[in-house]
Protein backbone atom coordinates (compact mmCIF):
# COMPACT_ATOMS: atom_id res chain seq x y z
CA UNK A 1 -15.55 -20.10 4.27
CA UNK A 2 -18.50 -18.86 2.28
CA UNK A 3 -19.61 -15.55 1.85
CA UNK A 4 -22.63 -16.18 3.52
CA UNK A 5 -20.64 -16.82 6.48
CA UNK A 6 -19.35 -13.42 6.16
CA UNK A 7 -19.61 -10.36 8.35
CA UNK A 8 -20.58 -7.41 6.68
CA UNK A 9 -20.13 -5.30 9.43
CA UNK A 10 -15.99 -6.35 9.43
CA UNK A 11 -16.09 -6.38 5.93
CA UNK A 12 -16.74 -2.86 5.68
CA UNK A 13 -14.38 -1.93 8.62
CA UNK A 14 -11.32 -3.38 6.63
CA UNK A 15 -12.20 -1.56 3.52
CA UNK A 16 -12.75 2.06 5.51
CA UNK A 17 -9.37 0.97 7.00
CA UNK A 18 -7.27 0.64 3.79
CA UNK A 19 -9.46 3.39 1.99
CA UNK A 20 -8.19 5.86 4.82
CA UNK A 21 -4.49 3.82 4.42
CA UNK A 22 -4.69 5.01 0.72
CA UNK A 23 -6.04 8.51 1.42
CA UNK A 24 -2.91 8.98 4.63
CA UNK A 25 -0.42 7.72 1.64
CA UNK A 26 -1.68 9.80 -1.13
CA UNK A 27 -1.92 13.41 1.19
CA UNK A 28 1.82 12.33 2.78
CA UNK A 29 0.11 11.77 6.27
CA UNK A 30 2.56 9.14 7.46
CA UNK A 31 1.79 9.25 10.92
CA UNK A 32 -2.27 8.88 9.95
CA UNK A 33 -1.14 5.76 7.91
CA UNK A 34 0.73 4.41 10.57
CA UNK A 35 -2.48 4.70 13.10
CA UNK A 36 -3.90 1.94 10.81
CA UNK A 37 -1.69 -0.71 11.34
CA UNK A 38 -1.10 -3.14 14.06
CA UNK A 39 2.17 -2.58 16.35
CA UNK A 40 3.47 -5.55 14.94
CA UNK A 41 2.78 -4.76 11.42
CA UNK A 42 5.06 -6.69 8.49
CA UNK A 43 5.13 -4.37 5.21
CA UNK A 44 6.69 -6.36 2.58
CA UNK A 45 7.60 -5.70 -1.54
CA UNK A 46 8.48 -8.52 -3.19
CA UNK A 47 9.74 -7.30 -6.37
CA UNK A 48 12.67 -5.20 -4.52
CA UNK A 49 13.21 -7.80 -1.87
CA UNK A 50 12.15 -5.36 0.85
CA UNK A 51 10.71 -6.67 4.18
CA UNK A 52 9.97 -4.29 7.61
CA UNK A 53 8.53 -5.32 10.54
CA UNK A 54 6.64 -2.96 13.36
CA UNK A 55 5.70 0.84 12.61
CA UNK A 56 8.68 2.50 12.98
CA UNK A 57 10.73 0.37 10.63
CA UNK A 58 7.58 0.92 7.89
CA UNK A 59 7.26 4.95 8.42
CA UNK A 60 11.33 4.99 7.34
CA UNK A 61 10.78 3.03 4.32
CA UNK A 62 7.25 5.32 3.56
CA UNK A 63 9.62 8.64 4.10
CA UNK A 64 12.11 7.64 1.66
CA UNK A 65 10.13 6.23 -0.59
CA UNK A 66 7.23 9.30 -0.95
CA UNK A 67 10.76 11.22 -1.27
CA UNK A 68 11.45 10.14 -4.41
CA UNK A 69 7.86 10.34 -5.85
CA UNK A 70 6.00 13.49 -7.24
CA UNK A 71 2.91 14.15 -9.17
CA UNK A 72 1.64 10.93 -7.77
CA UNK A 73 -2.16 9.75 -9.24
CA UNK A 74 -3.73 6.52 -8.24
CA UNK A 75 -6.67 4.69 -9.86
CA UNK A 76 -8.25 1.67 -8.19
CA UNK A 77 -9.50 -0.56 -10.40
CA UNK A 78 -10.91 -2.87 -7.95
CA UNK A 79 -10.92 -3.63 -4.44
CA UNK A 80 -12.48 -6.70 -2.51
CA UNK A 81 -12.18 -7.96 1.06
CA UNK A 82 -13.11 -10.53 3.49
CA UNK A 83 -13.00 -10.97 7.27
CA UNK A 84 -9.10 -11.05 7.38
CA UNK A 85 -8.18 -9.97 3.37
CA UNK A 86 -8.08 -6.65 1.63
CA UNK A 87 -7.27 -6.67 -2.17
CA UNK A 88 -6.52 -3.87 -3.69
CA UNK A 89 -5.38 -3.76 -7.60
CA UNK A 90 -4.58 -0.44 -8.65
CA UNK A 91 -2.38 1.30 -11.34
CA UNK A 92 -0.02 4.08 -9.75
CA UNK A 93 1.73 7.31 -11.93
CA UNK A 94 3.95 9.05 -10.39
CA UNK A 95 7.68 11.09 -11.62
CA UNK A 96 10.70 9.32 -10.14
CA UNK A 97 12.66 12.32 -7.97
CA UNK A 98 15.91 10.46 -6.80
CA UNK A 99 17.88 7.20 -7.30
CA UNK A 100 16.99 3.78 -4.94
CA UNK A 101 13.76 3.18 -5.11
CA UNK A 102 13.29 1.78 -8.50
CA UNK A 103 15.75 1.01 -11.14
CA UNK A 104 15.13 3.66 -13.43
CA UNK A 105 16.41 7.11 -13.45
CA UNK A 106 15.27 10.12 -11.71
CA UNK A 107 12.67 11.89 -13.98
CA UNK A 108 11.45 8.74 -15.46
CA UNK A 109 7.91 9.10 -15.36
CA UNK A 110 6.47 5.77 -14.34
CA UNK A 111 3.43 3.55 -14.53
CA UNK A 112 3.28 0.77 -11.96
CA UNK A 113 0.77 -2.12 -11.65
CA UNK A 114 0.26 -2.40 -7.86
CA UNK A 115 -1.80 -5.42 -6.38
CA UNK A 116 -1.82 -5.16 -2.24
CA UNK A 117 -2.78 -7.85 0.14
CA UNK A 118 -3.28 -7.34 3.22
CA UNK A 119 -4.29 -9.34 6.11
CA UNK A 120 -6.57 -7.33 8.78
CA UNK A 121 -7.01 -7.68 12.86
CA UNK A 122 -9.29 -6.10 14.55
CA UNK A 123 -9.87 -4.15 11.60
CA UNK A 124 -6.02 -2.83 11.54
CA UNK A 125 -3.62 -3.75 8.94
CA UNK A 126 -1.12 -6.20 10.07
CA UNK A 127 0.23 -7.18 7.01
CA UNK A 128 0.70 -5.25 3.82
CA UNK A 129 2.39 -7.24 0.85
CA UNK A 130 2.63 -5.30 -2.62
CA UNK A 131 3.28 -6.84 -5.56
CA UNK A 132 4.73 -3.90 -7.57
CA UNK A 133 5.20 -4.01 -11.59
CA UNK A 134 6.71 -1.09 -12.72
CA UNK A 135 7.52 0.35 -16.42
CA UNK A 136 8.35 3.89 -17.39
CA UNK A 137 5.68 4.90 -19.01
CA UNK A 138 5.18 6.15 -22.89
């Protein structure tokens, strides 16, 4: 489809919605990030072989993983959309707290490439894939 054949109006709807997914994430609101997804919402990182389907399954996964992060900082470095896409590629910093969610140690303090896709209905998320690539950083 070409862009011409885009709406602009549901363009900007799915960015708002994963700006406000990113702003929920980054102030710990887990229940506000949740309100942005579909019921049957599929969360999915790759790189660790994780998959969760519907909301409650994704706001366990959030709460243990924001548990092991502090002193998180994001930076977007660009973010595009369609009708039914949201890209996001962004580098994350954050201090590893606790053991499990990466494999590094606790205290590491990390850098990770993070590249999100997600596919949007009725300008809710209903699928979020990230394609994480972590390093502790120098």
């Amino acid at each position: 489809m070409s862009s011409d054949n885009q709406n602009p109006e549901i363009i900007a709807a799915n960015l708002a919605a994963v700006e406000a997914h990113f702003h929920s994430e980054a102030t710990n609101e887990v229940e506000a990030a949740l309100d942005l997804y579909t019921d049957d919402v599929v969360w999915e990182a790759p790189a660790r072989g994780l998959r969760f389907e519907g909301k409650r399954a994704v706001a366990d996964n959030y709460t243990q993983m924001f548990a092991k992060m502090e002193d998180v900082e994001f930076e977007t470095l660009q973010r595009f959309a369609t009708e039914d896409r949201v890209v996001d590629d962004s580098v994350v910093r954050f201090r590893l707290t606790g053991e499990g969610y990466l494999p590094l140690n606790s205290g590491t303090q990390v850098e990770m490439r993070l590249v999100h896709i997600f596919e949007m209905r009725d300008g809710l998320i209903s699928k979020e894939i990230g394609y994480e690539m972590w390093r502790a950083a120098s």
